[in-house]
N, C-alpha and C. Protein backbone atom coordinates (compact mmCIF):
# COMPACT_ATOMS: atom_id res chain seq x y z
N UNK A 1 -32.61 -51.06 33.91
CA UNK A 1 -33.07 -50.13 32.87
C UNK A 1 -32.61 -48.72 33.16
N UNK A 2 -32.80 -48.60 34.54
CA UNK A 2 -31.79 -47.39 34.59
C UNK A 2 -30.97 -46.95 34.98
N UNK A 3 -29.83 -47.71 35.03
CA UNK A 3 -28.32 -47.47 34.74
C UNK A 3 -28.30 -47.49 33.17
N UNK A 4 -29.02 -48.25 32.46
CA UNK A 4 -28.78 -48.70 31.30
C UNK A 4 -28.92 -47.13 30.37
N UNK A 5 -29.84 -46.73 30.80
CA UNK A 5 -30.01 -45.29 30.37
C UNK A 5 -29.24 -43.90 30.74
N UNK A 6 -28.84 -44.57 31.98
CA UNK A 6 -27.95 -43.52 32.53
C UNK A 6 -26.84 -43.40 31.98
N UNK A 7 -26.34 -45.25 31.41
CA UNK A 7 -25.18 -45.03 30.26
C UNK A 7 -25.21 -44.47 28.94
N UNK A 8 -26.01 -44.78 28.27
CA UNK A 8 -26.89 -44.15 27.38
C UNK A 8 -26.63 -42.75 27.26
N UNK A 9 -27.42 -41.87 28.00
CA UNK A 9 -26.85 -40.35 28.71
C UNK A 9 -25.76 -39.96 28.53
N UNK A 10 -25.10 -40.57 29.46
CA UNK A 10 -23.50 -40.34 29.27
C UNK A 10 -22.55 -40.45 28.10
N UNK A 11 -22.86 -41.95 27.24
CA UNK A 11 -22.28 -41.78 25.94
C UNK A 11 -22.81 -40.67 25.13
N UNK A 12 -23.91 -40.21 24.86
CA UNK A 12 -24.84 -39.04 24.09
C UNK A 12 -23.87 -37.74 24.51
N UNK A 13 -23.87 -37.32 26.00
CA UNK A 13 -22.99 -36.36 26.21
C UNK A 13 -21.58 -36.30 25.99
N UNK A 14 -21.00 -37.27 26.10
CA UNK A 14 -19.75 -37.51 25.76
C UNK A 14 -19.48 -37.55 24.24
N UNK A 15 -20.36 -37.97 23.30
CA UNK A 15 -20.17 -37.78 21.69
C UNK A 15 -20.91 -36.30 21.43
N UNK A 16 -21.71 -35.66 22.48
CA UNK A 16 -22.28 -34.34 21.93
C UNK A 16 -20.76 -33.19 22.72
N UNK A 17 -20.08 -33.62 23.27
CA UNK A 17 -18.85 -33.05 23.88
C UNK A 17 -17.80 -33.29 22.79
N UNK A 18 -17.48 -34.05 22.46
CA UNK A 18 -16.65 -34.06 21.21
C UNK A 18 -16.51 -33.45 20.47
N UNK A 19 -18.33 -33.61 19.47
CA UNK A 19 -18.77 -32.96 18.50
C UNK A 19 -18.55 -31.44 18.67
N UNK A 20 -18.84 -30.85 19.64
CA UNK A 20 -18.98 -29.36 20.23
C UNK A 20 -17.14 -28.90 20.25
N UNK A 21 -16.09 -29.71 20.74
CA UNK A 21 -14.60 -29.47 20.78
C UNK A 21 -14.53 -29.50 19.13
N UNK A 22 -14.91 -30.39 18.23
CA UNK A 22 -14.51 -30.26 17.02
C UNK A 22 -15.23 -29.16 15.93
N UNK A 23 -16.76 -28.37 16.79
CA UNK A 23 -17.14 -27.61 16.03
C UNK A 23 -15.99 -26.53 16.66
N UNK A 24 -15.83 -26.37 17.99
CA UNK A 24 -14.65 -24.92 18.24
C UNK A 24 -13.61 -25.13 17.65
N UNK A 25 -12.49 -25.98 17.30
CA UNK A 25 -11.88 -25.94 16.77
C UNK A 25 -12.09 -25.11 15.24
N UNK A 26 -12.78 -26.03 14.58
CA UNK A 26 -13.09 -25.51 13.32
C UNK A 26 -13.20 -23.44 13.46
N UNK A 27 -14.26 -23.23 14.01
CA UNK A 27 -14.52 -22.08 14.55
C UNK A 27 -13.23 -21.08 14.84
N UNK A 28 -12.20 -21.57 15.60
CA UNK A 28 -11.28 -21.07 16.13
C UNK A 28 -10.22 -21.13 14.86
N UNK A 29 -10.56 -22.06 13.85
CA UNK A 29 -9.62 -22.18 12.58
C UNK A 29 -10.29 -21.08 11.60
N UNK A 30 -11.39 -20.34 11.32
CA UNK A 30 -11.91 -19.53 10.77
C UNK A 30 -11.72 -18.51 11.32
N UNK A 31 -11.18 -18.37 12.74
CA UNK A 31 -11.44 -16.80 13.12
C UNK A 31 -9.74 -16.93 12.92
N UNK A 32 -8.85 -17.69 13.08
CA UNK A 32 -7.33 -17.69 12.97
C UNK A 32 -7.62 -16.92 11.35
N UNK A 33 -8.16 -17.76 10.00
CA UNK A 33 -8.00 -17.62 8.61
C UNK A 33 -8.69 -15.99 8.83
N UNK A 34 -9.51 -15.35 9.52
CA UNK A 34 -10.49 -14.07 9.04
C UNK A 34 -9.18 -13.01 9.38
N UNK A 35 -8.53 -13.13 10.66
CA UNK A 35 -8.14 -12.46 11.26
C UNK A 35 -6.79 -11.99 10.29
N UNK A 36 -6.23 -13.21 9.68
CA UNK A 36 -5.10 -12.98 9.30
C UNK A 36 -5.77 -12.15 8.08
N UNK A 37 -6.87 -12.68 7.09
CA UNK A 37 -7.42 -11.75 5.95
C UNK A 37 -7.81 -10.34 6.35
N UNK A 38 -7.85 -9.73 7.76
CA UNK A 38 -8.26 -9.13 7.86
C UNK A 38 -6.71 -7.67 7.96
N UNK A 39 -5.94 -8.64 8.29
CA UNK A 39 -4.06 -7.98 8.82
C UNK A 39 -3.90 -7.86 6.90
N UNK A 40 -4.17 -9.01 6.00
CA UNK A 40 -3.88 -8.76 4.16
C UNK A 40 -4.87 -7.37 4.03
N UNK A 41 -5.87 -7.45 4.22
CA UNK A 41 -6.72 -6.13 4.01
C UNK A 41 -6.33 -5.19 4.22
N UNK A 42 -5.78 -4.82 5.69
CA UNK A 42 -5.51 -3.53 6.44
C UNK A 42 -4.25 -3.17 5.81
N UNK A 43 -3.15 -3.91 5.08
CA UNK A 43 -1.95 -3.75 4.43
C UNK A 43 -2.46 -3.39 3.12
N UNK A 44 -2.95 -4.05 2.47
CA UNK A 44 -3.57 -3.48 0.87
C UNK A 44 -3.90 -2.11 1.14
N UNK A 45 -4.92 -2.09 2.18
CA UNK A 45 -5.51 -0.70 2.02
C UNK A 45 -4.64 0.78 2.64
N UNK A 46 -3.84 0.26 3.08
CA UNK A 46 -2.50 1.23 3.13
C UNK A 46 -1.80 1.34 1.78
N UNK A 47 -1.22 0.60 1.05
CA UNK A 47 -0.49 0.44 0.07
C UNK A 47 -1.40 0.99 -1.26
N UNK A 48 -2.84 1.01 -0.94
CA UNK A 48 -3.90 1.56 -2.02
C UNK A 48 -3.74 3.21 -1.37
N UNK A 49 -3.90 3.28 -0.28
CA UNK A 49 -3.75 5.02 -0.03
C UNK A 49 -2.36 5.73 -0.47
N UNK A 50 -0.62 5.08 -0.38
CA UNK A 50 -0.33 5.63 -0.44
C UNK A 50 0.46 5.62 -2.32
N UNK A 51 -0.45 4.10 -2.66
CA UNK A 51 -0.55 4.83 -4.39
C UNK A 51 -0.92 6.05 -4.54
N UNK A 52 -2.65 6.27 -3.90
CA UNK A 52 -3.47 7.30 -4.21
C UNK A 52 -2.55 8.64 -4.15
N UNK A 53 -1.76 8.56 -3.04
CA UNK A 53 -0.92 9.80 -2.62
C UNK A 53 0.21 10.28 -3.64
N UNK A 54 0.57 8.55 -3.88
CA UNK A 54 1.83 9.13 -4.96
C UNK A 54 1.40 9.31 -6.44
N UNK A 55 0.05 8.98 -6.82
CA UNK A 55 -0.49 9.59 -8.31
C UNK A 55 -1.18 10.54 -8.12
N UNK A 56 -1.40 11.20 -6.82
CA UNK A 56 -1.67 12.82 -6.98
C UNK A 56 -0.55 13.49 -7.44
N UNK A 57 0.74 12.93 -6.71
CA UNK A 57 1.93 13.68 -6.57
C UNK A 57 2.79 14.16 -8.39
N UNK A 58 2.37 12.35 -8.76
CA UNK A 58 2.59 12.49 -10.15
C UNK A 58 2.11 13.11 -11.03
N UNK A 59 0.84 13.50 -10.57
CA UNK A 59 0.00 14.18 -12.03
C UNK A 59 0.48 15.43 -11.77
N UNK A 60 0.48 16.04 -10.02
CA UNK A 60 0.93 17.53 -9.94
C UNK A 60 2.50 17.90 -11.10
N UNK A 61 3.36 16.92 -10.63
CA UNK A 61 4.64 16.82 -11.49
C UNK A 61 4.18 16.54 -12.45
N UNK A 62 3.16 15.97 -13.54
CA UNK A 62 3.12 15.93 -15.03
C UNK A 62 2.49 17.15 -15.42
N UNK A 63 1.51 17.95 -14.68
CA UNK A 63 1.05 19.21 -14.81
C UNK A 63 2.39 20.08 -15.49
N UNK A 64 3.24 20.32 -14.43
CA UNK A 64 3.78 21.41 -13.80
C UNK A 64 4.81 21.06 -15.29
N UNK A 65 4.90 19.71 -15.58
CA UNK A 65 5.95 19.57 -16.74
C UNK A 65 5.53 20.14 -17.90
N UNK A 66 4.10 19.47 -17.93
CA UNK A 66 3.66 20.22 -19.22
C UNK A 66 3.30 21.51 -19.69
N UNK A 67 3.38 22.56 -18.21
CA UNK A 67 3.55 23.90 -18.36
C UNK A 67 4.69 24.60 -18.77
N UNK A 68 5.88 23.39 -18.23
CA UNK A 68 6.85 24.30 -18.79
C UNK A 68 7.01 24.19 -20.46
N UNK A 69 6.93 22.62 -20.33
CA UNK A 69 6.75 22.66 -22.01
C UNK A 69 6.15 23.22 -23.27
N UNK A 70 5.06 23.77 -22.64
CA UNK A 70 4.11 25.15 -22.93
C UNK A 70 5.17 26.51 -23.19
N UNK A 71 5.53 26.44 -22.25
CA UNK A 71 6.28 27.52 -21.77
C UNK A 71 7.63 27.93 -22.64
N UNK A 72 8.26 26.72 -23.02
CA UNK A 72 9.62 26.48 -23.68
C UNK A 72 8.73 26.65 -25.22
N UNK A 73 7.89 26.35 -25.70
CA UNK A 73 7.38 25.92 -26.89
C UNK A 73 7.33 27.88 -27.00
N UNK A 74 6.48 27.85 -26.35
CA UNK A 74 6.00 29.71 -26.62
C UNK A 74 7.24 30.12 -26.87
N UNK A 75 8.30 30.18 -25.80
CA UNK A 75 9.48 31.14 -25.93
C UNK A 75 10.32 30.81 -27.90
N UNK A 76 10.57 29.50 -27.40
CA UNK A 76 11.31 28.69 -28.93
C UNK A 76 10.16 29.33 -30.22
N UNK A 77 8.72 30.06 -30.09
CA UNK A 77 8.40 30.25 -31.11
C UNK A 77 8.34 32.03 -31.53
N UNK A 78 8.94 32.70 -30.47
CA UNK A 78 9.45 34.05 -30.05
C UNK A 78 10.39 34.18 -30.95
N UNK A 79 11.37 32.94 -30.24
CA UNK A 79 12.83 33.48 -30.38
C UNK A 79 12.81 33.07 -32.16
N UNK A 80 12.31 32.13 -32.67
CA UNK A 80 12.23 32.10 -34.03
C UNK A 80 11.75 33.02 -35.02
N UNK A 81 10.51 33.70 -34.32
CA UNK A 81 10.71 34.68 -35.16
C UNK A 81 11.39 35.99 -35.09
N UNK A 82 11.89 36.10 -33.88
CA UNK A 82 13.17 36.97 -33.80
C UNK A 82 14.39 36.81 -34.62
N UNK A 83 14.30 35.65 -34.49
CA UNK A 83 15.61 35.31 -35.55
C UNK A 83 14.82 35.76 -37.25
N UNK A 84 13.69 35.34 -37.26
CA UNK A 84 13.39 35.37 -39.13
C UNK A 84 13.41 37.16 -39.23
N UNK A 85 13.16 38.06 -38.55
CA UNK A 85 13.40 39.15 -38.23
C UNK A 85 14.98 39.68 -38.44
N UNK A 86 14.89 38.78 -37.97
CA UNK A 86 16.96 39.70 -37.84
C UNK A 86 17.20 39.46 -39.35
N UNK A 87 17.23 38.17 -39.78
CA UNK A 87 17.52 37.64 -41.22
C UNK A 87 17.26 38.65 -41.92
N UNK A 88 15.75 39.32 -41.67
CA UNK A 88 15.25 40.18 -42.71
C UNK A 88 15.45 41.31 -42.95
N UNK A 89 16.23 41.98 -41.78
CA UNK A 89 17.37 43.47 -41.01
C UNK A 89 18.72 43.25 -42.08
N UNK A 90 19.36 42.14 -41.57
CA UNK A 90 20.34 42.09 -42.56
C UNK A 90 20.30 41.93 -43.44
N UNK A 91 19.73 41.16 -44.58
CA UNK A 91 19.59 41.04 -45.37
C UNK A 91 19.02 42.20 -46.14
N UNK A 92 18.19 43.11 -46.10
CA UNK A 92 18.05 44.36 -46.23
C UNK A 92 18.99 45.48 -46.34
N UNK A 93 19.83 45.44 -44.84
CA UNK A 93 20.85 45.84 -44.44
C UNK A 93 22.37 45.84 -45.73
N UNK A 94 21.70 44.51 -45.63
CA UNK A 94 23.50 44.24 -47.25
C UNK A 94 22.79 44.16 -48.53
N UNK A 95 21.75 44.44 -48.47
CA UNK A 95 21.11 44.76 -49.95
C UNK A 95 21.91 45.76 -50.68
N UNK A 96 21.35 46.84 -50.03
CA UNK A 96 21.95 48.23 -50.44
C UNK A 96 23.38 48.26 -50.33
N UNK A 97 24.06 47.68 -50.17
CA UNK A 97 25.95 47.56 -49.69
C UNK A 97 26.31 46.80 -50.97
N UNK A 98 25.39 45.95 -51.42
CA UNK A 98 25.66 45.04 -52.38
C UNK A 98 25.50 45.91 -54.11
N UNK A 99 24.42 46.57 -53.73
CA UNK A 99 24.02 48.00 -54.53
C UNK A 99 25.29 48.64 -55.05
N UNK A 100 25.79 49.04 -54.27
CA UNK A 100 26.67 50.08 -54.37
C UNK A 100 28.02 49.47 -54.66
């Protein structure tokens, strides 16, 4: 009876030894899968900062565009009426020429 148990024992430890190699495995297959999600993460979140960096960069450059375009608009509405001005010099100007 007791050897019989002593075998007993031994098979129990020997299938609770198994069981325990096939829970580390598993274990060791989740920390392989975390680790690598963790290397996809650390790359996203680079590639998310240096979006962030390059749509600051862009809006500064869409700013700066739309000032000039501001800028060109004002002048182009100067120079137009400089020009309806002049029209109105000469035309004045050869009035009286036309007079005579």
């Amino acid at each position: 009876g007791h050897e019989q148990l002593l075998k007993m024992m031994e098979e129990r430890m020997m299938d609770v030894e198994q069981k325990l190699r096939f829970v580390k495995r598993l274990l060791q297959d989740k920390v392989n899968q975390l680790k690598e999600q963790l290397s996809k993460n650390t790359k996203a979140d680079a590639m998310v900062k240096d979006l962030y960096v390059e749509n600051a960069q862009l809006l500064k450059a869409l700013e700066m565009t739309e000032q000039r375009q501001k800028t060109a608009e004002r002048k182009n509405y100067l120079l137009e009426e400089k020009i309806a001005n002049l029209n109105r010099i000469v035309k004045n100007l050869a009035a009286p020429s036309f007079a005579s």
